[in-house]
Each structure stands twice: as structure tokens, then as C-alpha cells.
C-alpha atoms as a PDB file:
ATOM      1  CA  UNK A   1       5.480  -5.228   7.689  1.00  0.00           C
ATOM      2  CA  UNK A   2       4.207  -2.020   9.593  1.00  0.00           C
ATOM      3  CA  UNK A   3       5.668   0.835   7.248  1.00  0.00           C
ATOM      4  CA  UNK A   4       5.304   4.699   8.585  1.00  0.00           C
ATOM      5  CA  UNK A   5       6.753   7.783   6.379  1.00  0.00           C
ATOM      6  CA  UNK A   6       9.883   8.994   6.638  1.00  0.00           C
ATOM      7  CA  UNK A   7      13.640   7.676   5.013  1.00  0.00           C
ATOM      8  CA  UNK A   8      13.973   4.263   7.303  1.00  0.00           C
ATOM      9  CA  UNK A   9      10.211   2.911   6.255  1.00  0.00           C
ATOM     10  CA  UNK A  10      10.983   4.106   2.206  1.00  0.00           C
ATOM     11  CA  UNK A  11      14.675   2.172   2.781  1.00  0.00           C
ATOM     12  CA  UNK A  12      13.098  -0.772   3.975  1.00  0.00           C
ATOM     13  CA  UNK A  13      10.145  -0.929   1.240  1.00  0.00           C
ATOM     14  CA  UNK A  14      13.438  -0.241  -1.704  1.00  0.00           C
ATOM     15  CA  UNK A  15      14.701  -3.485  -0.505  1.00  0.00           C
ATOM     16  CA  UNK A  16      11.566  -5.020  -1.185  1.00  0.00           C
ATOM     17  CA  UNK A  17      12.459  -4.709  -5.026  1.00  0.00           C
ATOM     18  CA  UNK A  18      13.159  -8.422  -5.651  1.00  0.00           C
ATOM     19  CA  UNK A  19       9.854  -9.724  -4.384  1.00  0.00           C
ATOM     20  CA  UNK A  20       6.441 -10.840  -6.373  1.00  0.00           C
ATOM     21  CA  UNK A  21       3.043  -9.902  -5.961  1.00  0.00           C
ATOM     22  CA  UNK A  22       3.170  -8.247  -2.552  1.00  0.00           C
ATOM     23  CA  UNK A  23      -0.393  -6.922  -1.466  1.00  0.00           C
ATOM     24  CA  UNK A  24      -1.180  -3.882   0.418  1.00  0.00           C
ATOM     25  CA  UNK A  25      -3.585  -4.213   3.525  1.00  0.00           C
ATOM     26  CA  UNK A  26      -2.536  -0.879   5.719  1.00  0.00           C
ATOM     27  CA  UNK A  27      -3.657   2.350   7.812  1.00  0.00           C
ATOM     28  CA  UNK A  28      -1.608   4.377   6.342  1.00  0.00           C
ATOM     29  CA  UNK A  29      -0.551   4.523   2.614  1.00  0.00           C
ATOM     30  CA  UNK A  30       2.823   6.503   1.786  1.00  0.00           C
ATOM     31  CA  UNK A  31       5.339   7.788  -0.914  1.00  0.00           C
ATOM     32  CA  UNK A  32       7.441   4.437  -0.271  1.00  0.00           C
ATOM     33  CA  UNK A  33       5.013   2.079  -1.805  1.00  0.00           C
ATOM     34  CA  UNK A  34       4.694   3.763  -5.342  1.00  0.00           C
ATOM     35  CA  UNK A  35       8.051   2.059  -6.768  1.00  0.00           C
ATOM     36  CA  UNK A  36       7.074  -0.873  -5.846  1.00  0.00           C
ATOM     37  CA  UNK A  37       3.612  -0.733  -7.469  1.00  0.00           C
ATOM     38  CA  UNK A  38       5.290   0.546 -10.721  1.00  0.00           C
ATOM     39  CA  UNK A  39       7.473  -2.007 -10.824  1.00  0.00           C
ATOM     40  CA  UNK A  40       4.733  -4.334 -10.375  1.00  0.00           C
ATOM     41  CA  UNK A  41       5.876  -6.035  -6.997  1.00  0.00           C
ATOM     42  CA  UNK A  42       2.686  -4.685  -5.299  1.00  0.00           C
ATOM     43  CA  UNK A  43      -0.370  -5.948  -7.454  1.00  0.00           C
ATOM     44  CA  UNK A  44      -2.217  -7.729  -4.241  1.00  0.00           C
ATOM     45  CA  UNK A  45      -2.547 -11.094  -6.644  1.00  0.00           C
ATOM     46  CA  UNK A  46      -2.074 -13.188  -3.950  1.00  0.00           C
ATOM     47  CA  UNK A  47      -4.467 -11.629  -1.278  1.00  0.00           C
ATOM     48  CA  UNK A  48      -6.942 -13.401   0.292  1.00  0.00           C
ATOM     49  CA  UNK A  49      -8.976 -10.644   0.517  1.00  0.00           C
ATOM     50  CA  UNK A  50      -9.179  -7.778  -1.111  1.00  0.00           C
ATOM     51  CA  UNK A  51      -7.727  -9.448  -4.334  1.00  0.00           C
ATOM     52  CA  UNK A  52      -5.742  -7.206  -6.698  1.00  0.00           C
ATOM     53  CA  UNK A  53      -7.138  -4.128  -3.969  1.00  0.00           C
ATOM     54  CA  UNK A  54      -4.613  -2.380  -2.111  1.00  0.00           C
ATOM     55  CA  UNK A  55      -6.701  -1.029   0.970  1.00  0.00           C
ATOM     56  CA  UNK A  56      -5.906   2.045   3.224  1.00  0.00           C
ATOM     57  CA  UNK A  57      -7.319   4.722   5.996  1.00  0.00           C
ATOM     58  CA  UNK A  58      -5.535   7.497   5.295  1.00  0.00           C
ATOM     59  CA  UNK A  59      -2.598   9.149   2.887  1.00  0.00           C
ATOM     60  CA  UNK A  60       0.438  10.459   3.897  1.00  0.00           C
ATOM     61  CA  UNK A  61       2.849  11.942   1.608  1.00  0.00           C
ATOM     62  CA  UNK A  62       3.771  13.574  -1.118  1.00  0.00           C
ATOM     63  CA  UNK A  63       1.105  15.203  -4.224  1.00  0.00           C
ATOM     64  CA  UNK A  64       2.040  11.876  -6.211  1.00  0.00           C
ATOM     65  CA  UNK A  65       0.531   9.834  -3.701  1.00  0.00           C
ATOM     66  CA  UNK A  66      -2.888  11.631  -3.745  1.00  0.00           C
ATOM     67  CA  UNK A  67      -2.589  11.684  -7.219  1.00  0.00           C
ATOM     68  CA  UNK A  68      -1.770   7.962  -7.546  1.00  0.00           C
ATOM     69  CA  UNK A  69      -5.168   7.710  -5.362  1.00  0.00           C
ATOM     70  CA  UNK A  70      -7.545   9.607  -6.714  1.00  0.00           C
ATOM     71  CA  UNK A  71      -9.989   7.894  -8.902  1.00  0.00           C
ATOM     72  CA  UNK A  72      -7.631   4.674  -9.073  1.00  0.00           C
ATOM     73  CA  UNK A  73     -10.156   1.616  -8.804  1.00  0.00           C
ATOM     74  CA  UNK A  74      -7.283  -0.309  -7.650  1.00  0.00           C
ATOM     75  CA  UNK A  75      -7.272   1.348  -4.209  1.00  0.00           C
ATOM     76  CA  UNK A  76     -10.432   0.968  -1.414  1.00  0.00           C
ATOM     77  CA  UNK A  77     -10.031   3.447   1.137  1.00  0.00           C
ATOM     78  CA  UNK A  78     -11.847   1.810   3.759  1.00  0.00           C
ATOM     79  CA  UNK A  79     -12.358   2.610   7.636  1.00  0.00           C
ATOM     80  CA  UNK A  80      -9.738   1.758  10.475  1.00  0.00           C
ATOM     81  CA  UNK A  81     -12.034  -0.804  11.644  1.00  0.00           C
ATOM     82  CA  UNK A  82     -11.759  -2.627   8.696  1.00  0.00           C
ATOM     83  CA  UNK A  83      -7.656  -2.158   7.994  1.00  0.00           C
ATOM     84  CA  UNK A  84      -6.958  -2.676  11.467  1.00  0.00           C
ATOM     85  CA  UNK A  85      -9.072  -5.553  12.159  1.00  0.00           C
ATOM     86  CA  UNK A  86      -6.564  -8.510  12.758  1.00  0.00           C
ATOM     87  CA  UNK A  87      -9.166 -11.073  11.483  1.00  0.00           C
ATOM     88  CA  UNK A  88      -9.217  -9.469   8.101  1.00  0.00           C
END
């Protein structure tokens, strides 16, 4: 899924609730995906790459969120060459 900010991205990721080990391999990393990392349906077991790594460009959102981010070795902030590339 290609998730921006705003109420229709955070409505589609709340009906992602039901779902297991969901990874995270985007440009942009928002509010919306912080329930579902609590809850523990984003935990990027079942990446290929990346394992257990959920990788962004940039933040975009609330305090939380660059809260949630800083210093959190679960998260690679990598360049938009790299999150973007379609062979990755």
C-alpha cells in the first residue's frame, strides 16, 4: 500500500488491525502506522529485506512520531534511492 498523512491513509491503515507481521518499506513514515506497531501487526518478520527494520526517508506527523523515531534501532532511515528503488 502507498499510505500519505491525513484521515483517509490513517482509516485505511485502522483496518489493517486484523493482519500479522506487516513490514514497513516506505518514503514517508506517518502518525497512522504507530497503532499498528503497538499492537504488534507491524514487526517486518516477514521481510525479505530489511528483516524486523521498518525503513523510511522522511517523517511526517505528529511529536509521537519523531519521538517513536528517535534513537529506535528498529527504524533505518535510509535515502530515497534506496526506499524507492522497486528492486529492493
Amino acid at each position: 500500500l502507498q499510505m500519505g498523512i491525513g484521515a483517509i491513509p490513517n482509516a485505511v491503515l485502522a483496518q489493517l488491525g486484523n493482519h500479522k507481521n506487516l513490514g514497513i518499506h516506505t518514503e514517508m513514515f506517518a502518525d497512522g502506522v504507530l497503532p499498528l506497531v503497538r499492537k504488534g501487526v507491524i514487526n517486518g518478520e516477514a521481510k525479505k529485506t530489511d528483516p524486523g527494520k521498518m525503513v523510511s526517508t522522511f517523517l511526517m506527523g505528529s511529536q509521537e512520531v519523531y519521538n517513536f523515531i528517535d534513537d529506535n534501532p528498529g527504524v533505518l532511515m535510509m535515502d530515497v534511492g534506496y526506499t524507492n528503488d522497486p528492486y529492493v
